[in-house]
N, C-alpha and C. Protein backbone atom coordinates (compact mmCIF):
# COMPACT_ATOMS: atom_id res chain seq x y z
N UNK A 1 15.61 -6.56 3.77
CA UNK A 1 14.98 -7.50 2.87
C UNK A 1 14.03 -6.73 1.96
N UNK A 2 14.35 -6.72 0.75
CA UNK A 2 13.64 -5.97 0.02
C UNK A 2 13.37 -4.71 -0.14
N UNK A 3 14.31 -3.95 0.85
CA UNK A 3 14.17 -2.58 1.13
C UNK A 3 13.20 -2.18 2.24
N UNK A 4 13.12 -3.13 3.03
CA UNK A 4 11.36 -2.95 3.67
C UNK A 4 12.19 -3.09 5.14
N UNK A 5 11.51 -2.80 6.36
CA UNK A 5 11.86 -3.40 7.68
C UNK A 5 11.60 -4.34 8.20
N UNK A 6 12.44 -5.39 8.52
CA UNK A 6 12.59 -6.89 8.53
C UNK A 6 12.77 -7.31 9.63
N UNK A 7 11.92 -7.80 10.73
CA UNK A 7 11.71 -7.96 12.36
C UNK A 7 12.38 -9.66 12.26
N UNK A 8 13.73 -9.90 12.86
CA UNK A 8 13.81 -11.35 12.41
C UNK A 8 13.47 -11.57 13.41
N UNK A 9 13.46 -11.52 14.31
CA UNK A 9 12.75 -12.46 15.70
C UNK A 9 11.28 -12.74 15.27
N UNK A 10 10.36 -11.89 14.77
CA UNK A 10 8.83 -12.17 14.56
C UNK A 10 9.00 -12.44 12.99
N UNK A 11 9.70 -12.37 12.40
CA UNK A 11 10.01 -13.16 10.84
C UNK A 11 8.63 -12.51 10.03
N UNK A 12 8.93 -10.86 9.99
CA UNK A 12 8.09 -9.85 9.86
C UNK A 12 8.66 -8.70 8.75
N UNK A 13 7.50 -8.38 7.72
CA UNK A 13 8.74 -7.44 7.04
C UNK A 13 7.43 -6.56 6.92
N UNK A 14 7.90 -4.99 6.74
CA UNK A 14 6.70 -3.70 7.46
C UNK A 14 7.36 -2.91 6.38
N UNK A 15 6.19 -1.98 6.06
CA UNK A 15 6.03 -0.78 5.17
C UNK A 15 6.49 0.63 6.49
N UNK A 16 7.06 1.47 6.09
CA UNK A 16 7.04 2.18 7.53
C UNK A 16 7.02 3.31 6.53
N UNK A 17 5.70 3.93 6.97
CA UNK A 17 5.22 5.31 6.35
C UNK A 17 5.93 6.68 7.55
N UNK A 18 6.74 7.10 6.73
CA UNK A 18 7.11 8.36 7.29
C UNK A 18 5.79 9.47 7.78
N UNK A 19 5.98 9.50 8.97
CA UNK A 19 4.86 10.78 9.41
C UNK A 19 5.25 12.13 10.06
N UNK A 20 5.89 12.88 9.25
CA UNK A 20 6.33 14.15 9.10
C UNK A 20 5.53 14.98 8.63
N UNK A 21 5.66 15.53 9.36
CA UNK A 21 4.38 16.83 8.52
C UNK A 21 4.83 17.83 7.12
N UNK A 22 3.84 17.30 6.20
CA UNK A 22 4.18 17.81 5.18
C UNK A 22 3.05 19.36 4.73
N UNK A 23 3.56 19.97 3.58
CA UNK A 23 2.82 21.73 3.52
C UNK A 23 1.82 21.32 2.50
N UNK A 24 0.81 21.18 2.51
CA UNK A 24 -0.52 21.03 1.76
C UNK A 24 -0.53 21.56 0.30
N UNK A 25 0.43 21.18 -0.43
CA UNK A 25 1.17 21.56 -1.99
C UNK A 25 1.26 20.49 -2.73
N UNK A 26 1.09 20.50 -3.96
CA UNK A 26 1.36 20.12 -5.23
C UNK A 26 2.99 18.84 -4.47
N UNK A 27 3.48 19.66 -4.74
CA UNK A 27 5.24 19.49 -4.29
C UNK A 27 4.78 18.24 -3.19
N UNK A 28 4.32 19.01 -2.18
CA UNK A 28 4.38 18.01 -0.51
C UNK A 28 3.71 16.92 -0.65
N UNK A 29 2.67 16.79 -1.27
CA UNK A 29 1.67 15.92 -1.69
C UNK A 29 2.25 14.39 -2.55
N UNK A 30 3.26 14.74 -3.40
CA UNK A 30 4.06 14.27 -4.22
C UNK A 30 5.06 13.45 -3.45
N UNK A 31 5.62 14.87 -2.74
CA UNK A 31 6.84 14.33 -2.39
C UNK A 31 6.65 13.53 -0.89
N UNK A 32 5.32 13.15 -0.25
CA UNK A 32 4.78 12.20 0.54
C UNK A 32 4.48 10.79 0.38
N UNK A 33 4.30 10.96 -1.14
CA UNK A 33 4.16 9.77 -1.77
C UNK A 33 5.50 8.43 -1.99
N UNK A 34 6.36 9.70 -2.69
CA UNK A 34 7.44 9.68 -2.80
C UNK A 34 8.27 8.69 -1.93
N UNK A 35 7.63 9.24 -0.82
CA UNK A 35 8.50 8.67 0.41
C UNK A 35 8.37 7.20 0.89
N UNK A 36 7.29 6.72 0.72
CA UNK A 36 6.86 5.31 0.67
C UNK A 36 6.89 4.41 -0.04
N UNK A 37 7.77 3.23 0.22
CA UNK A 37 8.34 2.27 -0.31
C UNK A 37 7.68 1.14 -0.13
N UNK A 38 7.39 0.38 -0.65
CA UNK A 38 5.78 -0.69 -0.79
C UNK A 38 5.75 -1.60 -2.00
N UNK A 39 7.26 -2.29 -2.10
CA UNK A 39 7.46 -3.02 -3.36
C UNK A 39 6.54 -4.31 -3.58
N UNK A 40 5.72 -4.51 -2.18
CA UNK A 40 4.60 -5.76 -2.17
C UNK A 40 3.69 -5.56 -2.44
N UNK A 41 3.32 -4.08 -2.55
CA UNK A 41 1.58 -3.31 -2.46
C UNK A 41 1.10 -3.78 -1.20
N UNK A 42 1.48 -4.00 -0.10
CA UNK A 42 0.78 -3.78 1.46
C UNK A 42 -0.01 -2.62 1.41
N UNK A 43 0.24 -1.30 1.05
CA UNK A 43 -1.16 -0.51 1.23
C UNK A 43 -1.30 0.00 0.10
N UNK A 44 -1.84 -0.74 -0.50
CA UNK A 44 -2.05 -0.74 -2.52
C UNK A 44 -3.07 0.84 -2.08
N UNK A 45 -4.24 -0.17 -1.64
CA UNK A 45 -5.40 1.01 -1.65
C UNK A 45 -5.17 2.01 -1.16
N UNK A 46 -4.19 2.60 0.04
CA UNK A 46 -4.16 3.89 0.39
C UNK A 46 -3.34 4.78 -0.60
N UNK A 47 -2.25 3.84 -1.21
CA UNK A 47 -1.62 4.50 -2.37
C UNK A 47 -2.39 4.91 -3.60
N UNK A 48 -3.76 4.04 -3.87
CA UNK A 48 -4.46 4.55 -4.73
C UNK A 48 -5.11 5.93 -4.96
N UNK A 49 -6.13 6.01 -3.62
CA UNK A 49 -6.35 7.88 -2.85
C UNK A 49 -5.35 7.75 -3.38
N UNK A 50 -4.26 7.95 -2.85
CA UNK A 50 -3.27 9.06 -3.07
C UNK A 50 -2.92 10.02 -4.07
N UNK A 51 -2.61 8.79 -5.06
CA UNK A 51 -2.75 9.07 -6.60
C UNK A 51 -4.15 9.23 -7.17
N UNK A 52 -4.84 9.17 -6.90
CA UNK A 52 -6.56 9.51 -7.12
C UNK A 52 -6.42 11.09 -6.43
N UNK A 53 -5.49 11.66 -5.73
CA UNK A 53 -5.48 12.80 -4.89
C UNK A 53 -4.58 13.76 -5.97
N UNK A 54 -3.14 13.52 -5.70
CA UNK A 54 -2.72 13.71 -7.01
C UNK A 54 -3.01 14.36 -8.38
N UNK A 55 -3.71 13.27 -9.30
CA UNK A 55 -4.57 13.34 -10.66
C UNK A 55 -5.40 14.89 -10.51
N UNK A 56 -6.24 15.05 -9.27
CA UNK A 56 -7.34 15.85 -9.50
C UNK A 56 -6.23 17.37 -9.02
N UNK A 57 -4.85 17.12 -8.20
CA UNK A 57 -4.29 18.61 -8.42
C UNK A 57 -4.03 18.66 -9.58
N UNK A 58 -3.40 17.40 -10.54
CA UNK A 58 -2.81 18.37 -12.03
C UNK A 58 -3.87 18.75 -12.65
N UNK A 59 -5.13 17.95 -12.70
CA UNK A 59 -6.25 18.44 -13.11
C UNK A 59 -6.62 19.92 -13.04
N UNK A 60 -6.60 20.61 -11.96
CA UNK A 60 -7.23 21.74 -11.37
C UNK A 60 -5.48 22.88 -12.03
N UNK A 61 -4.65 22.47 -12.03
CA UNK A 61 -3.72 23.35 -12.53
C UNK A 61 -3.41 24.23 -11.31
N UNK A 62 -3.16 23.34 -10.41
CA UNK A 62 -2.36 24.11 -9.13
C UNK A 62 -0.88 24.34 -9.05
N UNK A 63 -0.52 25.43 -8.86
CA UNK A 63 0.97 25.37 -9.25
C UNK A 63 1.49 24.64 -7.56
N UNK A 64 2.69 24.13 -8.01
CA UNK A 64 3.72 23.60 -7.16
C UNK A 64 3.67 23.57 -5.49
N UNK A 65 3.93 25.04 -5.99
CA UNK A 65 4.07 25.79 -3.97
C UNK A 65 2.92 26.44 -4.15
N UNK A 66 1.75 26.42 -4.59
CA UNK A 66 1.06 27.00 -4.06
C UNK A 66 -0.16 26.25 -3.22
N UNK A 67 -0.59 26.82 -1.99
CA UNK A 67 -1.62 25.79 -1.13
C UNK A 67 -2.52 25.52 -1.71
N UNK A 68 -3.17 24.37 -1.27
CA UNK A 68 -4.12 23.46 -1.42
C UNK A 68 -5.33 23.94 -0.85
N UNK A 69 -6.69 24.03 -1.42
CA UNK A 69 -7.46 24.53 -0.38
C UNK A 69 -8.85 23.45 -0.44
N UNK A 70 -10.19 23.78 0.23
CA UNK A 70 -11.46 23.18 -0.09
C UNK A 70 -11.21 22.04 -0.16
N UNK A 71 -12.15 21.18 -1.07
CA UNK A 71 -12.11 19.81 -1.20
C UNK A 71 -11.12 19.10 -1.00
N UNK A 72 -10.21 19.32 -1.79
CA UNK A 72 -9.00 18.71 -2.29
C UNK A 72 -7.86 18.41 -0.76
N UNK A 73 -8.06 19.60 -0.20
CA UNK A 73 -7.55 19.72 1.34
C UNK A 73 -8.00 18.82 2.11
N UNK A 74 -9.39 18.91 2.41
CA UNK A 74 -10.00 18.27 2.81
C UNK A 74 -9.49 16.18 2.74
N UNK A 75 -9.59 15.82 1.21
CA UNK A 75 -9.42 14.95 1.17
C UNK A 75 -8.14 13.90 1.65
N UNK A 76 -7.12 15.06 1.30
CA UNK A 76 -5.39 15.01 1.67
C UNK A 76 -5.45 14.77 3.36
N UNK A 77 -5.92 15.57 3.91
CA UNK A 77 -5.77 15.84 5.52
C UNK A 77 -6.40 13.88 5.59
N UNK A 78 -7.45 13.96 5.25
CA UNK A 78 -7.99 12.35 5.70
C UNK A 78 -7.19 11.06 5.33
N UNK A 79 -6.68 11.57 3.88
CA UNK A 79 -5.63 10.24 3.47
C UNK A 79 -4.76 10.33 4.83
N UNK A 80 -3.94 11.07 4.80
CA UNK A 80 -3.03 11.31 6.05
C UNK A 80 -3.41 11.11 7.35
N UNK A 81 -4.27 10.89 7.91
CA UNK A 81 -4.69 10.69 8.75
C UNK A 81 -5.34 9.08 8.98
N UNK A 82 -5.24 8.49 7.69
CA UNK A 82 -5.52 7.25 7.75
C UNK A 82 -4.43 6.52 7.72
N UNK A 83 -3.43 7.06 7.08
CA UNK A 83 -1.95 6.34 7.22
C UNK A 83 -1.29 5.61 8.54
N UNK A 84 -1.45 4.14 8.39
CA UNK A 84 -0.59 3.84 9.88
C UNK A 84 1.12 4.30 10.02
N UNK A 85 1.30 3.69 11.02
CA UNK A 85 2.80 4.19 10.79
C UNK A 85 3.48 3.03 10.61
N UNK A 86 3.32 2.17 10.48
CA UNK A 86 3.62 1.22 9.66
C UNK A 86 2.70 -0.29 9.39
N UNK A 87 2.73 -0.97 8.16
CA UNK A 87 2.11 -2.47 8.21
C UNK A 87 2.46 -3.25 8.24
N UNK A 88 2.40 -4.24 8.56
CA UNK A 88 3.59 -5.31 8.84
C UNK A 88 2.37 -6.52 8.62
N UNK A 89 3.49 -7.58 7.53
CA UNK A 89 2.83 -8.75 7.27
C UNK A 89 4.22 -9.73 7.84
N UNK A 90 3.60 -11.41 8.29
CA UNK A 90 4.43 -12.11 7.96
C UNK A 90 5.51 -12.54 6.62
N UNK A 91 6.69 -12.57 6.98
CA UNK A 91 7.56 -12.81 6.02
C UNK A 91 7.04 -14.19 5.22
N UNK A 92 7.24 -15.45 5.94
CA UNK A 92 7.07 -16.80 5.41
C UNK A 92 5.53 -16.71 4.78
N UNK A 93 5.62 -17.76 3.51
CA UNK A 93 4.43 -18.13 3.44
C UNK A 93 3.71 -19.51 4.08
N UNK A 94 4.61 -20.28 4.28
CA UNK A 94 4.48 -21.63 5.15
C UNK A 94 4.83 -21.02 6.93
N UNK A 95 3.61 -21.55 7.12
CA UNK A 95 3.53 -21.49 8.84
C UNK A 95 4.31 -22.49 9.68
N UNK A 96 4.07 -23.64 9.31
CA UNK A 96 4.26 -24.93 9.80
C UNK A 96 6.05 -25.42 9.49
N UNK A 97 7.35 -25.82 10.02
CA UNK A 97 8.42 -26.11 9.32
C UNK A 97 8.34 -27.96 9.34
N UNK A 98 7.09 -27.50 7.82
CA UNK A 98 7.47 -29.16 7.82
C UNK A 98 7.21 -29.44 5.97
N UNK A 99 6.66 -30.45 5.10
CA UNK A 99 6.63 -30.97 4.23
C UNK A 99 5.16 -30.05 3.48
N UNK A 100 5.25 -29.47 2.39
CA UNK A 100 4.35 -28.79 1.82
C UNK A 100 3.64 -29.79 1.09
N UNK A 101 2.32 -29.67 1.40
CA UNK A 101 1.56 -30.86 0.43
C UNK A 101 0.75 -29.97 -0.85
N UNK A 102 0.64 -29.06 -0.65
CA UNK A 102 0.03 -28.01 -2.15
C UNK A 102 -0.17 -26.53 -1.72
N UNK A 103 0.12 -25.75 -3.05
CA UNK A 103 0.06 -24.23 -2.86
C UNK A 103 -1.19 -23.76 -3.63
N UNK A 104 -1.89 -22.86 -3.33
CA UNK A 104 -2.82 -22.71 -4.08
C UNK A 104 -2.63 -21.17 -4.35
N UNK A 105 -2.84 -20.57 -5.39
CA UNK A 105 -2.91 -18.93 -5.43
C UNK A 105 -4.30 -18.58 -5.91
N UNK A 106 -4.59 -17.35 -5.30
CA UNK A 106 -6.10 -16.99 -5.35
C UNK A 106 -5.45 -15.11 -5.85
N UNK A 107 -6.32 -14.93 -6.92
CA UNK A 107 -6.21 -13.86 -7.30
C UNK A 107 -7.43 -12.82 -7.02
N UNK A 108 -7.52 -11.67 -6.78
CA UNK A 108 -8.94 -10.90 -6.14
C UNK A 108 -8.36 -9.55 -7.10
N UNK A 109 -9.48 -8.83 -7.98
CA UNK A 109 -9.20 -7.78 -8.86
C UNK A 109 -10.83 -6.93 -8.18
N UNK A 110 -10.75 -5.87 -8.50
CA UNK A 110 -11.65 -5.05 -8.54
C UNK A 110 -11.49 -3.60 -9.26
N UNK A 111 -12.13 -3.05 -9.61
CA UNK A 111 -12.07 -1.88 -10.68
C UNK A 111 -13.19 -0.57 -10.00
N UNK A 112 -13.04 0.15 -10.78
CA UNK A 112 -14.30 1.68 -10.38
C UNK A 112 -13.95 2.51 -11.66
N UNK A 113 -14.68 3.59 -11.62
CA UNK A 113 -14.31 4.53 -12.33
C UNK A 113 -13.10 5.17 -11.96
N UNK A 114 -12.04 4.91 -11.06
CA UNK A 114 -11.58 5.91 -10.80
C UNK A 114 -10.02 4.55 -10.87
N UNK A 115 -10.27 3.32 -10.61
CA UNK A 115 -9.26 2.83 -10.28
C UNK A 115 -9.39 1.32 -10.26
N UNK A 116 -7.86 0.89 -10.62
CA UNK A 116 -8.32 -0.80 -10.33
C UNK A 116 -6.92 -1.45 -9.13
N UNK A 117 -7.65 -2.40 -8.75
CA UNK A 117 -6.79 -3.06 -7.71
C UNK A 117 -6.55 -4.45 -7.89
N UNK A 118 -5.69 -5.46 -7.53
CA UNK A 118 -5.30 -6.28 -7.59
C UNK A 118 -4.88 -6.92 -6.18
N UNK A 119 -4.96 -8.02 -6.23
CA UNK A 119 -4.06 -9.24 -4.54
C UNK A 119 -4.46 -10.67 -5.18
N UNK A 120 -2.98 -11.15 -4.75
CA UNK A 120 -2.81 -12.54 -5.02
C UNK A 120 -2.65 -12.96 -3.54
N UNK A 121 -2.98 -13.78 -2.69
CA UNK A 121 -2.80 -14.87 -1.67
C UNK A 121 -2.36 -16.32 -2.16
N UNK A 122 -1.65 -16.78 -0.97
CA UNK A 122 -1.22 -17.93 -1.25
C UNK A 122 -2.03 -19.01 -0.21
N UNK A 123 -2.28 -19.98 -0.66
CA UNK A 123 -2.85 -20.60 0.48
C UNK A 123 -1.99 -22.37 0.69
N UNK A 124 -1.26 -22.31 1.30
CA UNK A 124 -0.25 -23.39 1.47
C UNK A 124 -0.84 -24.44 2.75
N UNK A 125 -1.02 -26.03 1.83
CA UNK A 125 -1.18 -26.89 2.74
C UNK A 125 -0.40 -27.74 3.16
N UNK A 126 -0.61 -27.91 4.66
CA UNK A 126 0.66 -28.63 5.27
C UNK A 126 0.01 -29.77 6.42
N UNK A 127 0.09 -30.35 6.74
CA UNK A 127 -0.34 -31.49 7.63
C UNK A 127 -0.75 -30.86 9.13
N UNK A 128 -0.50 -29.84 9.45
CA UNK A 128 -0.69 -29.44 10.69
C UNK A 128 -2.04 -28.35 10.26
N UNK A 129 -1.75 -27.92 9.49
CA UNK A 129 -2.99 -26.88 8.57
C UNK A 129 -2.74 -26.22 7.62
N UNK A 130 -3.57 -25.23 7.48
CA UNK A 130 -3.74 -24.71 5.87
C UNK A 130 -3.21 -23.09 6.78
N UNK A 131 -2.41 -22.74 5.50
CA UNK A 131 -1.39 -20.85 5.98
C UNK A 131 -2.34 -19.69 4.94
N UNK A 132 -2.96 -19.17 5.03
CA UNK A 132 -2.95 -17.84 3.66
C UNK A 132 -2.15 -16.82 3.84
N UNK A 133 -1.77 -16.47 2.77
CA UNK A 133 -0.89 -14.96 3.59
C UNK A 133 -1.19 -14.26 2.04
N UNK A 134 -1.16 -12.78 2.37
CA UNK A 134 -0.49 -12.03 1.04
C UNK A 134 0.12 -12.04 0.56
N UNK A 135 0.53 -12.41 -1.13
CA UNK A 135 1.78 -12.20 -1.45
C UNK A 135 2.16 -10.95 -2.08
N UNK A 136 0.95 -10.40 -2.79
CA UNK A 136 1.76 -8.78 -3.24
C UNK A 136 0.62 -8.72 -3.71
N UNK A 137 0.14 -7.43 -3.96
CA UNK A 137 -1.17 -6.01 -4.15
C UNK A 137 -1.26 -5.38 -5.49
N UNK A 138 -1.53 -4.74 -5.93
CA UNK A 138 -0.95 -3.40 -6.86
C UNK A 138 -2.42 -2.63 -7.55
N UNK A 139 -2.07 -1.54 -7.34
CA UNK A 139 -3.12 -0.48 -7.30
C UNK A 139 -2.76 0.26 -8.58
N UNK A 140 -3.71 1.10 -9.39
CA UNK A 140 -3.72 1.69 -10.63
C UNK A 140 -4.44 2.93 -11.36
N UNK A 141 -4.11 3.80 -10.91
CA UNK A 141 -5.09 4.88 -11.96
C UNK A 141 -6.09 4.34 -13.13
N UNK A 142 -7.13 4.18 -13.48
CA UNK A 142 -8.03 4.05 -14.82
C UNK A 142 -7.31 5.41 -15.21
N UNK A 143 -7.00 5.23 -16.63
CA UNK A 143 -6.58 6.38 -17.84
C UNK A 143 -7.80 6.82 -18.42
């Protein structure tokens, strides 16, 4: 479903971050990114670092294969280390299988110098109760 991993018994769909050890490079750094597929923005913000990680190698003019050192190392090792191995949200946005009485969407933005973020929730009412769930994220370099 969506390219994502799709638990139908728990009616669950998960980001599954590859955790392979990658070589502290231009290249590896990239090609880590690369690897994660997140068409909902489930981990908007860790993808942000990332690309906030990124920016400051082309910045510095590190070639390709060559290692990463100091700060920049530093910061990479922690993104990576914050990475779960996977996130998993509910699929449905209705909890309840019964008659929808109103949807509401709530939008949440925030910005920095360095970056802006985005999440929409849904908040669906139904006679048994009220559901929120995420519906999709998206994270952004400031130019």
């Amino acid at each position: 479903m969506l390219g994502l991993k799709w638990d139908k018994q728990q009616d669950t769909l998960a980001v599954v971050i590859p955790k392979e050890e990658t070589q502290p490079t231009k290249r590896g750094h990239l090609g880590k990114m690369a690897k994660i597929y997140d068409p909902l923005g489930l981990i908007a913000p860790l993808m942000l670092t990332a690309k906030q990680i990124y920016c400051e190698l082309c910045e510095t003019n590190v070639q390709w294969d060559a290692k990463i050192n100091g700060e920049l190392l530093r910061c990479w090792k922690k993104w990576e280390e914050q990475l779960p191995c996977e996130q998993q949200v509910p699929r449905s946005i209705a909890r309840y299988q019964e008659a929808i009485q109103g949807v509401e969407l709530h939008s949440f933005a925030d910005t920095s110098e360095r970056g802006v973020k985005a999440a929409v929730y849904a908040v669906v009412r139904q006679p048994s109760g009220n559901t929120q769930r995420l519906l999709v994220a998206k994270s952004q370099l400031v130019k």
